[in-house]
C-alpha atoms as a PDB file:
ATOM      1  CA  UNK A   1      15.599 -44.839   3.075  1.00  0.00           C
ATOM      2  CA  UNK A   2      17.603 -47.299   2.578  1.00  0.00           C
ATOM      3  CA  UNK A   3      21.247 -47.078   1.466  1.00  0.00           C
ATOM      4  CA  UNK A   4      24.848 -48.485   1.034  1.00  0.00           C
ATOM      5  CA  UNK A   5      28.329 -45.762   0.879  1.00  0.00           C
ATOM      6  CA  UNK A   6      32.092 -47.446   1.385  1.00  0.00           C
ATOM      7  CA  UNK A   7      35.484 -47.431  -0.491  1.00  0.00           C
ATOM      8  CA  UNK A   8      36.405 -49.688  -3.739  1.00  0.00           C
ATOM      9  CA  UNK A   9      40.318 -50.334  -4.288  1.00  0.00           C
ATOM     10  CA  UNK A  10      40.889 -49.831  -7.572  1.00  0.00           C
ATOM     11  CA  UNK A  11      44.714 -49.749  -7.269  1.00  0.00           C
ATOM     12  CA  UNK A  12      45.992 -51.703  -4.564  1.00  0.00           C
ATOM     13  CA  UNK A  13      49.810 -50.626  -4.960  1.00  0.00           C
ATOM     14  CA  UNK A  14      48.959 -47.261  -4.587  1.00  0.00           C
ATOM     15  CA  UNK A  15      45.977 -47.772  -2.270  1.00  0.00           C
ATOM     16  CA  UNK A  16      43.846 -45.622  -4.412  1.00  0.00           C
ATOM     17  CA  UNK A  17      40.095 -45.908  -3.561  1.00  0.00           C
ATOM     18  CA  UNK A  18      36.743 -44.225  -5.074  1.00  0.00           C
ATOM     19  CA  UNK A  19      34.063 -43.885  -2.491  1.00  0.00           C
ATOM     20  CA  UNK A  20      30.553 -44.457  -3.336  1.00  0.00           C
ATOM     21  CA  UNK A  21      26.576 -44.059  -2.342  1.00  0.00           C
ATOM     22  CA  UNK A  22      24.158 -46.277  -2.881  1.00  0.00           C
ATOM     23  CA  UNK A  23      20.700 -45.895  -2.738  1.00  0.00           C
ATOM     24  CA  UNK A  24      18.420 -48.673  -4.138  1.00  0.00           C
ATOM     25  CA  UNK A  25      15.561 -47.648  -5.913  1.00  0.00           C
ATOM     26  CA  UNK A  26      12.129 -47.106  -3.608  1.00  0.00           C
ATOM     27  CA  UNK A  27      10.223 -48.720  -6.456  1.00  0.00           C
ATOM     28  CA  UNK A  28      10.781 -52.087  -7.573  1.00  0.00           C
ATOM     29  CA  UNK A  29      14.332 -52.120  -7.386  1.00  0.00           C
ATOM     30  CA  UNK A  30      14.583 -55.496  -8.418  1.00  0.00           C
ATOM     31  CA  UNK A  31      13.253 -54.149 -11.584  1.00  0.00           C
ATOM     32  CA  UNK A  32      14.543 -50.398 -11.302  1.00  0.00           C
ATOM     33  CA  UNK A  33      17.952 -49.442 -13.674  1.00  0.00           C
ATOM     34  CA  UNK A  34      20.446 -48.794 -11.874  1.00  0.00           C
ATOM     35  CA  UNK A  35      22.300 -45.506 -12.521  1.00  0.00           C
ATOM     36  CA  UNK A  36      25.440 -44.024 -12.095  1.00  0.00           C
ATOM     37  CA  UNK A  37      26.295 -40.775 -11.628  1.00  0.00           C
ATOM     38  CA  UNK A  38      29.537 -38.927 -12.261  1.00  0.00           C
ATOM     39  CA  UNK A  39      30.058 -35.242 -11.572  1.00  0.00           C
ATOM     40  CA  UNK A  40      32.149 -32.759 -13.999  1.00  0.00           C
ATOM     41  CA  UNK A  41      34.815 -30.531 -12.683  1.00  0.00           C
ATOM     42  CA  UNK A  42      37.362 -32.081 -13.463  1.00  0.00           C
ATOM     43  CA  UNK A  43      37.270 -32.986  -9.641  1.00  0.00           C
ATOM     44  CA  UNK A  44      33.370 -31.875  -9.146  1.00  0.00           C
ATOM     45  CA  UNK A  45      32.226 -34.144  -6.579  1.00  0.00           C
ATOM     46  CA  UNK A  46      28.999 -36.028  -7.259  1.00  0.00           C
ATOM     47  CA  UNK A  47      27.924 -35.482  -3.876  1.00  0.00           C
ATOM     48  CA  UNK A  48      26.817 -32.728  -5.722  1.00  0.00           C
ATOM     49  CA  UNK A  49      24.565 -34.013  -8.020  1.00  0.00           C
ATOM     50  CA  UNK A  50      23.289 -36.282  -4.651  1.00  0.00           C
ATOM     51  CA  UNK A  51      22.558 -32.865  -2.269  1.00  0.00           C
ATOM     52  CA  UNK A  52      21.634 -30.660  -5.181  1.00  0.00           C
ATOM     53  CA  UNK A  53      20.425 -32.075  -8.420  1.00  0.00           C
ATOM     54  CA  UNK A  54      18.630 -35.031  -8.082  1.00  0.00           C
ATOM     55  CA  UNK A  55      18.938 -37.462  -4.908  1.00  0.00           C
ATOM     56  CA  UNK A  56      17.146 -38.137  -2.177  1.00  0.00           C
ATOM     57  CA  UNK A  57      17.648 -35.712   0.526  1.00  0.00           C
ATOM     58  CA  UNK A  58      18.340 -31.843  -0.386  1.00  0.00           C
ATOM     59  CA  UNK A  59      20.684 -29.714   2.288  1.00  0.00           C
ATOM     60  CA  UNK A  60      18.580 -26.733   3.444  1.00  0.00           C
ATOM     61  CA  UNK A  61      20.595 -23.456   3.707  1.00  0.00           C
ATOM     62  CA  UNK A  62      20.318 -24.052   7.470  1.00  0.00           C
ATOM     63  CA  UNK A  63      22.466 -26.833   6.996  1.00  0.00           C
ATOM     64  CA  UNK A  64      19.600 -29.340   7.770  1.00  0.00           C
ATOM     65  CA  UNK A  65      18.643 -32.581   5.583  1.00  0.00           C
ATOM     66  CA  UNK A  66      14.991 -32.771   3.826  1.00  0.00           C
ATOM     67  CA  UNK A  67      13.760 -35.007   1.912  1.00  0.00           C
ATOM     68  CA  UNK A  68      13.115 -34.004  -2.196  1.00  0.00           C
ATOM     69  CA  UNK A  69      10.280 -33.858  -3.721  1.00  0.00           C
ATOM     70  CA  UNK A  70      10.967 -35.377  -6.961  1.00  0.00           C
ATOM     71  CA  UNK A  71      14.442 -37.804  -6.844  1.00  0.00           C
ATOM     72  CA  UNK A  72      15.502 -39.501  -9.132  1.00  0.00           C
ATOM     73  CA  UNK A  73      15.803 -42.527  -6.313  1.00  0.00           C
ATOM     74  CA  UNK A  74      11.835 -43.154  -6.824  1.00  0.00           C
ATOM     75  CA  UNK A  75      12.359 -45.389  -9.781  1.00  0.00           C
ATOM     76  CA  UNK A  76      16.214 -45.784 -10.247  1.00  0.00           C
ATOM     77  CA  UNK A  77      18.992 -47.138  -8.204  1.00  0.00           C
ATOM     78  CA  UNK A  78      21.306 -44.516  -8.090  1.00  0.00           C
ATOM     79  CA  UNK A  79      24.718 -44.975  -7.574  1.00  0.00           C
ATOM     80  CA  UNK A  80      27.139 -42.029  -6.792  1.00  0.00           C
ATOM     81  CA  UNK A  81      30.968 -42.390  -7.297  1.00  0.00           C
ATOM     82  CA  UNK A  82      33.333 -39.575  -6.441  1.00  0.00           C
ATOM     83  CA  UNK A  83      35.562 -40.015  -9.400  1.00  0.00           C
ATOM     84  CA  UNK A  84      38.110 -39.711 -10.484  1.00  0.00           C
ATOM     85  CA  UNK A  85      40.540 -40.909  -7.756  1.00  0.00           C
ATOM     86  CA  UNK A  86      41.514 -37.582  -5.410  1.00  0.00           C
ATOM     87  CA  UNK A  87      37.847 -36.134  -5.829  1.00  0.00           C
ATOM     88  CA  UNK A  88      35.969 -35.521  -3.156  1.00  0.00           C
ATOM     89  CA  UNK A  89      35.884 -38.517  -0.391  1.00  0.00           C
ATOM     90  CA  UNK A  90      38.145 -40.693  -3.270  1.00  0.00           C
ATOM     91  CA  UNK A  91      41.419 -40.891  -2.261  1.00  0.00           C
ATOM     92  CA  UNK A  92      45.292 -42.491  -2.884  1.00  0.00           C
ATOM     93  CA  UNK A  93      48.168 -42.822  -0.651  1.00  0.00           C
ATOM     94  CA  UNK A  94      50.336 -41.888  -3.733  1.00  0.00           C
ATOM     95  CA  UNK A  95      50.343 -39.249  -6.345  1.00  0.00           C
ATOM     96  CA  UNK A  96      51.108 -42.033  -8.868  1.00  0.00           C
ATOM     97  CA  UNK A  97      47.484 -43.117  -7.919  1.00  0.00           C
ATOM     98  CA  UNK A  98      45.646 -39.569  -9.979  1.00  0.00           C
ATOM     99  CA  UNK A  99      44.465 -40.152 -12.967  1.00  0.00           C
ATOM    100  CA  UNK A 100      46.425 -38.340 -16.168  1.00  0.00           C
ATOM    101  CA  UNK A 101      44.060 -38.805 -19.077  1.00  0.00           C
ATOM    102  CA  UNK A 102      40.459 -40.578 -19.439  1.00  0.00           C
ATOM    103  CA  UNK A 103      42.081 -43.836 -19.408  1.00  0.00           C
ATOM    104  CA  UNK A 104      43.149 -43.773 -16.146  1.00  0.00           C
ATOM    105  CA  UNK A 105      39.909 -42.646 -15.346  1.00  0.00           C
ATOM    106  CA  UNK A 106      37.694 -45.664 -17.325  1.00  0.00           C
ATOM    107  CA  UNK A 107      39.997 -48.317 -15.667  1.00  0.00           C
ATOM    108  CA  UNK A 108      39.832 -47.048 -12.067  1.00  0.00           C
ATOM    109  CA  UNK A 109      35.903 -46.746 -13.035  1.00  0.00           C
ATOM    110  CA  UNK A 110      35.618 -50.069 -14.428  1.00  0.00           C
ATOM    111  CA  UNK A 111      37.071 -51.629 -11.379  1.00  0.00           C
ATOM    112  CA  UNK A 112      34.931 -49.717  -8.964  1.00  0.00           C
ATOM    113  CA  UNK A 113      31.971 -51.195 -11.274  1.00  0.00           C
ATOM    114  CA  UNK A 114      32.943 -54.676 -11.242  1.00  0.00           C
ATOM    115  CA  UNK A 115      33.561 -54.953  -7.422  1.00  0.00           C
ATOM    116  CA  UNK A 116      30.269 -53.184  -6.787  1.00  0.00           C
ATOM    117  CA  UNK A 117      28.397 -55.839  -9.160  1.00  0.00           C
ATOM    118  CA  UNK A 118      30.444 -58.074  -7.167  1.00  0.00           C
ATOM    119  CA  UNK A 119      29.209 -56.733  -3.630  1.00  0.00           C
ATOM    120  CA  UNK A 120      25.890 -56.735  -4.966  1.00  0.00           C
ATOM    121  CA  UNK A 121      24.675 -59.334  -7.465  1.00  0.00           C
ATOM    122  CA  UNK A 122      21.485 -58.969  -7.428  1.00  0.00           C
ATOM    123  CA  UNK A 123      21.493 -56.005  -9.564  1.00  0.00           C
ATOM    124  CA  UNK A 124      23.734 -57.320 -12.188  1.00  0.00           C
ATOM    125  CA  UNK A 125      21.125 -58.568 -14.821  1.00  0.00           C
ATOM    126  CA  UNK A 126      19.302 -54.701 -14.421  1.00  0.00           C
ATOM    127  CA  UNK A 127      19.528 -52.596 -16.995  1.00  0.00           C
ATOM    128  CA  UNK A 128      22.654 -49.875 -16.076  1.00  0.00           C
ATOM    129  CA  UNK A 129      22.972 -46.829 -17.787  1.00  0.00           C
ATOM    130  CA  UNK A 130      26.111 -44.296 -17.402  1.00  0.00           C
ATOM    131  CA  UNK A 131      25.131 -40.578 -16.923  1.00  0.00           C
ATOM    132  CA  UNK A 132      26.907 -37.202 -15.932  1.00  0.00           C
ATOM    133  CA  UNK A 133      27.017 -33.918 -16.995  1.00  0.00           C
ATOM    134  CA  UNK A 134      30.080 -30.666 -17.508  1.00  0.00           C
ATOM    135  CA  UNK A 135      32.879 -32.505 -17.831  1.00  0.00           C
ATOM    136  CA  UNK A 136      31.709 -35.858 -17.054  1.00  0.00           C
ATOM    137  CA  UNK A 137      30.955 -35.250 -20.786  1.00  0.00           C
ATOM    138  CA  UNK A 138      34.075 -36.850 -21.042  1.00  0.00           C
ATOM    139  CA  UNK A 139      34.115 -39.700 -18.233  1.00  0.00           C
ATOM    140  CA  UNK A 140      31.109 -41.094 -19.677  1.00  0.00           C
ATOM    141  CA  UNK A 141      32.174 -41.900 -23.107  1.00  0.00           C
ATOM    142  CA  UNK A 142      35.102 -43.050 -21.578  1.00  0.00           C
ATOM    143  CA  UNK A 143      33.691 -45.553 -19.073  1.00  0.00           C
ATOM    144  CA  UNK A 144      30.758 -46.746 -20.900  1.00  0.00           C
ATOM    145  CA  UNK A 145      33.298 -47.261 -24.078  1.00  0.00           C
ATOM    146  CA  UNK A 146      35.309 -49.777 -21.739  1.00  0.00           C
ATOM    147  CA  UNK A 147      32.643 -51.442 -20.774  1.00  0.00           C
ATOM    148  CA  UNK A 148      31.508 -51.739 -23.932  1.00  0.00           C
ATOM    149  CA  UNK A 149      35.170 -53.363 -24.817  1.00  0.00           C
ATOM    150  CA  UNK A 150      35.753 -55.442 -22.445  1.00  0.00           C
ATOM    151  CA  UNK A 151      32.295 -57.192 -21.659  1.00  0.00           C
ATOM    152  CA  UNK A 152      32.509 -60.097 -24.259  1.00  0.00           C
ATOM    153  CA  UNK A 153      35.554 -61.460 -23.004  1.00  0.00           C
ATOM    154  CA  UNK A 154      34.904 -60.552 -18.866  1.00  0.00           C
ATOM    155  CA  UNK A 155      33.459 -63.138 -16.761  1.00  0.00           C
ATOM    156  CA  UNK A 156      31.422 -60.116 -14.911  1.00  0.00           C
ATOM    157  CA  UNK A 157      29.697 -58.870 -17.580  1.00  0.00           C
ATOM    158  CA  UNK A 158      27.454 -54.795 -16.866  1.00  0.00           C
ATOM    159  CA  UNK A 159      24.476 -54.817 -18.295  1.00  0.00           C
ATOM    160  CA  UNK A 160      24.888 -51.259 -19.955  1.00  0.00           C
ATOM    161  CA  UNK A 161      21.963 -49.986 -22.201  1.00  0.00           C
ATOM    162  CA  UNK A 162      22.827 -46.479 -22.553  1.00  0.00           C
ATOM    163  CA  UNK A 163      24.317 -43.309 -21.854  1.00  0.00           C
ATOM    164  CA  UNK A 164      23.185 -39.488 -20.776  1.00  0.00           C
ATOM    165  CA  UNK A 165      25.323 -36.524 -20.762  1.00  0.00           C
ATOM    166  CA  UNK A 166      24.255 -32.689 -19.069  1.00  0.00           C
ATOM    167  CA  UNK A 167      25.609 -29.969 -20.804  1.00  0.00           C
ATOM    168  CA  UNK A 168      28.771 -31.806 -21.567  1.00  0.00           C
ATOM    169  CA  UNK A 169      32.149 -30.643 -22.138  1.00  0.00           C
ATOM    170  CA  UNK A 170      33.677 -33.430 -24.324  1.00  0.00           C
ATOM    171  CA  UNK A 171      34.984 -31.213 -27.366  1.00  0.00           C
ATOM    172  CA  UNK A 172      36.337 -27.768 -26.273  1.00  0.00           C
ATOM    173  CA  UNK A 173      37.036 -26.813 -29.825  1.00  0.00           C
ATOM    174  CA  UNK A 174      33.574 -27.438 -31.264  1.00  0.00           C
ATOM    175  CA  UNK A 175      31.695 -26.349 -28.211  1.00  0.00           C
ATOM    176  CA  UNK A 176      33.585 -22.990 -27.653  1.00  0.00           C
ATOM    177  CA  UNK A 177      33.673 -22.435 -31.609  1.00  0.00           C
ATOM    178  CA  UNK A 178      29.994 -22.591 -31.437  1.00  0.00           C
ATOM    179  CA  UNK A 179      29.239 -20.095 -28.580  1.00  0.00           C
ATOM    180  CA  UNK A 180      29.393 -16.643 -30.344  1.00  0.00           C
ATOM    181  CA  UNK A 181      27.209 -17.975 -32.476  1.00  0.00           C
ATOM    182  CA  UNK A 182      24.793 -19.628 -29.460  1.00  0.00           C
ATOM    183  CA  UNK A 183      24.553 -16.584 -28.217  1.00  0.00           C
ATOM    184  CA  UNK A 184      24.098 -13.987 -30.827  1.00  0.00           C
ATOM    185  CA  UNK A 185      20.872 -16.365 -32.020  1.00  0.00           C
ATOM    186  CA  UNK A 186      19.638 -16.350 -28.472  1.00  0.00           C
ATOM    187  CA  UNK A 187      19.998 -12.160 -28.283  1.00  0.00           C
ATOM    188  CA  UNK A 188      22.359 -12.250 -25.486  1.00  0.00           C
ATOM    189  CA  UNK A 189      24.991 -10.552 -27.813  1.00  0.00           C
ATOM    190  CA  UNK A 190      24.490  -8.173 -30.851  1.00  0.00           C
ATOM    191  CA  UNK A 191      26.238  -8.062 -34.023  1.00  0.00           C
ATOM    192  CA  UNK A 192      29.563  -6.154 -32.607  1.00  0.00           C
ATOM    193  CA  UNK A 193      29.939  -8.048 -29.476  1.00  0.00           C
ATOM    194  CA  UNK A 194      29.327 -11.573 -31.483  1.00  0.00           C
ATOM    195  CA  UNK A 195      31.980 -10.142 -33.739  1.00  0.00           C
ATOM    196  CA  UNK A 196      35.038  -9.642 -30.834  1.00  0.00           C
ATOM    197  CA  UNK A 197      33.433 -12.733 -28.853  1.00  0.00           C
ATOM    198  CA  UNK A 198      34.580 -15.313 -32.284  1.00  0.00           C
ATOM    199  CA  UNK A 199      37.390 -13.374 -32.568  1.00  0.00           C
ATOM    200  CA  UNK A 200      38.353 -14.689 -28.735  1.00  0.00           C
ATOM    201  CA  UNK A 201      37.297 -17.915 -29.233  1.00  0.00           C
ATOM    202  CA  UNK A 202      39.278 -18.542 -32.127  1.00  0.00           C
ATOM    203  CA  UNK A 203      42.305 -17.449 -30.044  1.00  0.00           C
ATOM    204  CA  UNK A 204      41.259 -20.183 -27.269  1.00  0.00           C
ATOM    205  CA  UNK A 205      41.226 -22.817 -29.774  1.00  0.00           C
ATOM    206  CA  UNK A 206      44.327 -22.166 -31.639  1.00  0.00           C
ATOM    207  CA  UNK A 207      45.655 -21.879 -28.258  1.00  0.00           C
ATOM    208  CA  UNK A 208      44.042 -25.557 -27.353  1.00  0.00           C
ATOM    209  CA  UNK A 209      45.488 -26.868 -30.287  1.00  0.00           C
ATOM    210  CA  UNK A 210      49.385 -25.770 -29.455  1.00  0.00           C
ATOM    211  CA  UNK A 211      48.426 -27.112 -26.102  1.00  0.00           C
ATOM    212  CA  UNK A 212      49.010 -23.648 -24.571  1.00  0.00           C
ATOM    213  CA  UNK A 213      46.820 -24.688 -22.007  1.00  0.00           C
ATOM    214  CA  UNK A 214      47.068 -22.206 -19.667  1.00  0.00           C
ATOM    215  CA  UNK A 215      46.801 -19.606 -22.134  1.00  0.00           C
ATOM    216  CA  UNK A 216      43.748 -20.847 -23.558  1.00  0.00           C
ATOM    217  CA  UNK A 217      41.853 -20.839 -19.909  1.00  0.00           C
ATOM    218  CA  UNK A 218      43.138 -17.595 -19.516  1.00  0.00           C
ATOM    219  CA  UNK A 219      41.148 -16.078 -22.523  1.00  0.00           C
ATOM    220  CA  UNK A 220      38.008 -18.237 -21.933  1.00  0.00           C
ATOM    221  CA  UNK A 221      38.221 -17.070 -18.182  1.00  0.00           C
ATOM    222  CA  UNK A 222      38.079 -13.390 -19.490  1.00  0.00           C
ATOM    223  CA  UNK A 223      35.428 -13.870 -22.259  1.00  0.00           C
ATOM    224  CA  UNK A 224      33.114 -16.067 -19.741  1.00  0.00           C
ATOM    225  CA  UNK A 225      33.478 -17.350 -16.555  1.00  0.00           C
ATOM    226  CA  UNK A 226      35.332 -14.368 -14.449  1.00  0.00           C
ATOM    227  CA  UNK A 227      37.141 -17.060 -11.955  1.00  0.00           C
ATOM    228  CA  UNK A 228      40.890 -16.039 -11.857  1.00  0.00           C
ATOM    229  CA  UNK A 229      40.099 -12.694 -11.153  1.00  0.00           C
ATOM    230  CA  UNK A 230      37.278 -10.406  -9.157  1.00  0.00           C
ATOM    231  CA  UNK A 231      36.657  -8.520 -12.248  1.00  0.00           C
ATOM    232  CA  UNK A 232      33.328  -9.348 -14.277  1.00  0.00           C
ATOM    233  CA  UNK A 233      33.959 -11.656 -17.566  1.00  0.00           C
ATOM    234  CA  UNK A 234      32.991 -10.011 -20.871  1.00  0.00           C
ATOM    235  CA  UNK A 235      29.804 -12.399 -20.966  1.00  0.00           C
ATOM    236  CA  UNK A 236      28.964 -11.067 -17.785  1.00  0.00           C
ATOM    237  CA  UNK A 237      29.693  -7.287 -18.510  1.00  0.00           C
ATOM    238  CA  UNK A 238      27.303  -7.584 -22.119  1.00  0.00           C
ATOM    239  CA  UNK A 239      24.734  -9.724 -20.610  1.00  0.00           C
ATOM    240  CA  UNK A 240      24.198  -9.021 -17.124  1.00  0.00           C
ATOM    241  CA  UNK A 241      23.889 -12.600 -16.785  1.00  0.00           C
ATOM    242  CA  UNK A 242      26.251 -14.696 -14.397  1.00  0.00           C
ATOM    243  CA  UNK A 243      27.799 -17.228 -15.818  1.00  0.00           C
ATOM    244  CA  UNK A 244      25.726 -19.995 -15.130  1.00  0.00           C
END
């Protein structure tokens, strides 16, 4: 099928550049919204969500390309972005160029948007709609926010209609305050275990809120995830269940 990848400057001093993939929808794409798609991490590529979630080709465990069944590229014009700058195939000839807080990222964004409505006008007037999931939960908002901004007074003007957010990570406090409970209502943990699981979580977040940031992964590593170390998390122990 047909499709478009390359590099957009979005800081010139610093020669910082987000790559991109375009694929045009196979339906109508002069109709089709077009879509963009930003992985979590922070640093998740979104040649992720391209190979594994929802584009057109899936990678076979033989390392082979085949075409999926159901991608979202039938009816929308998907556009990929590797963001922010330093993820994945984006890169900058100076750490200056990495973003620091979701500013950084909705301006570098912004002007990857408005040179790729630039490179291809004909899908300017289409309906565009800002999607991600993890901790894209926070890119969106960010992005589509800007846009939002800064399209009455902008000569190129995106046609946004929307957002959509995955399993989004855009407030730590409220989200992890709320998993004890999650789970206990779902049976994963019983009255005991939801007991010492708030108890944790309520460290994490007082430690979020000091900005003890390190500390506050640390705990939420233990409780859940089990990445900085080969020992099973809590969850995992309880459950049975891997993280995911």
């Amino acid at each position: 099928m047909k499709s478009y990848a390359g590099f957009l400057t979005v800081n010139k001093t610093y020669n910082s550049n987000l790559f991109f993939w375009f694929f045009p929808a196979q339906i109508q794409p002069e109709d089709a919204p077009v879509v963009l798609w930003l992985q979590g991490g922070p640093g998740g590529s979104s040649m992720f969500g391209l190979f594994v979630e929802h584009g057109p080709y899936v990678v076979t465990s033989n390392m082979t390309l085949r075409d999926r069944d159901f991608p979202w590229t039938t009816t929308l014009s998907m556009l990929y972005i590797d963001n922010p700058v330093g993820t994945g195939f984006s890169f900058t000839d100076d750490t200056h160029g990495y973003a620091v807080n979701e500013d950084d990222v909705a301006r570098d964004l912004y002007s990857a948007l408005i040179q790729f409505f630039q490179i291809f006008p004909e899908y300017k007037n289409n309906d565009f709609y800002v999607t991600g999931e993890s901790y894209a939960g926070k890119y969106v908002p960010a992005i589509a926010h800007l846009i939002h901004s800064l399209n009455p007074v902008r000569e190129v003007k995106i046609n946004l209609n929307g957002i959509a957010i995955g399993d989004g990570y855009s407030d730590p406090e409220s989200i992890i305050g709320g998993y004890a409970e999650f789970l206990y209502q779902i049976g994963l943990l019983d009255e005991k275990q939801k007991k010492y699981f708030q108890k944790q979580c309520h460290e994490c977040i007082e430690h979020i809120r000091k900005q003890n940031w390190f500390e506050a992964f640390e705990i939420l590593d233990k409780l859940l995830d089990g990445d900085l170390t080969s020992d099973p998390s809590y969850f995992q122990n309880v459950t049975g269940c891997s993280n995911y």
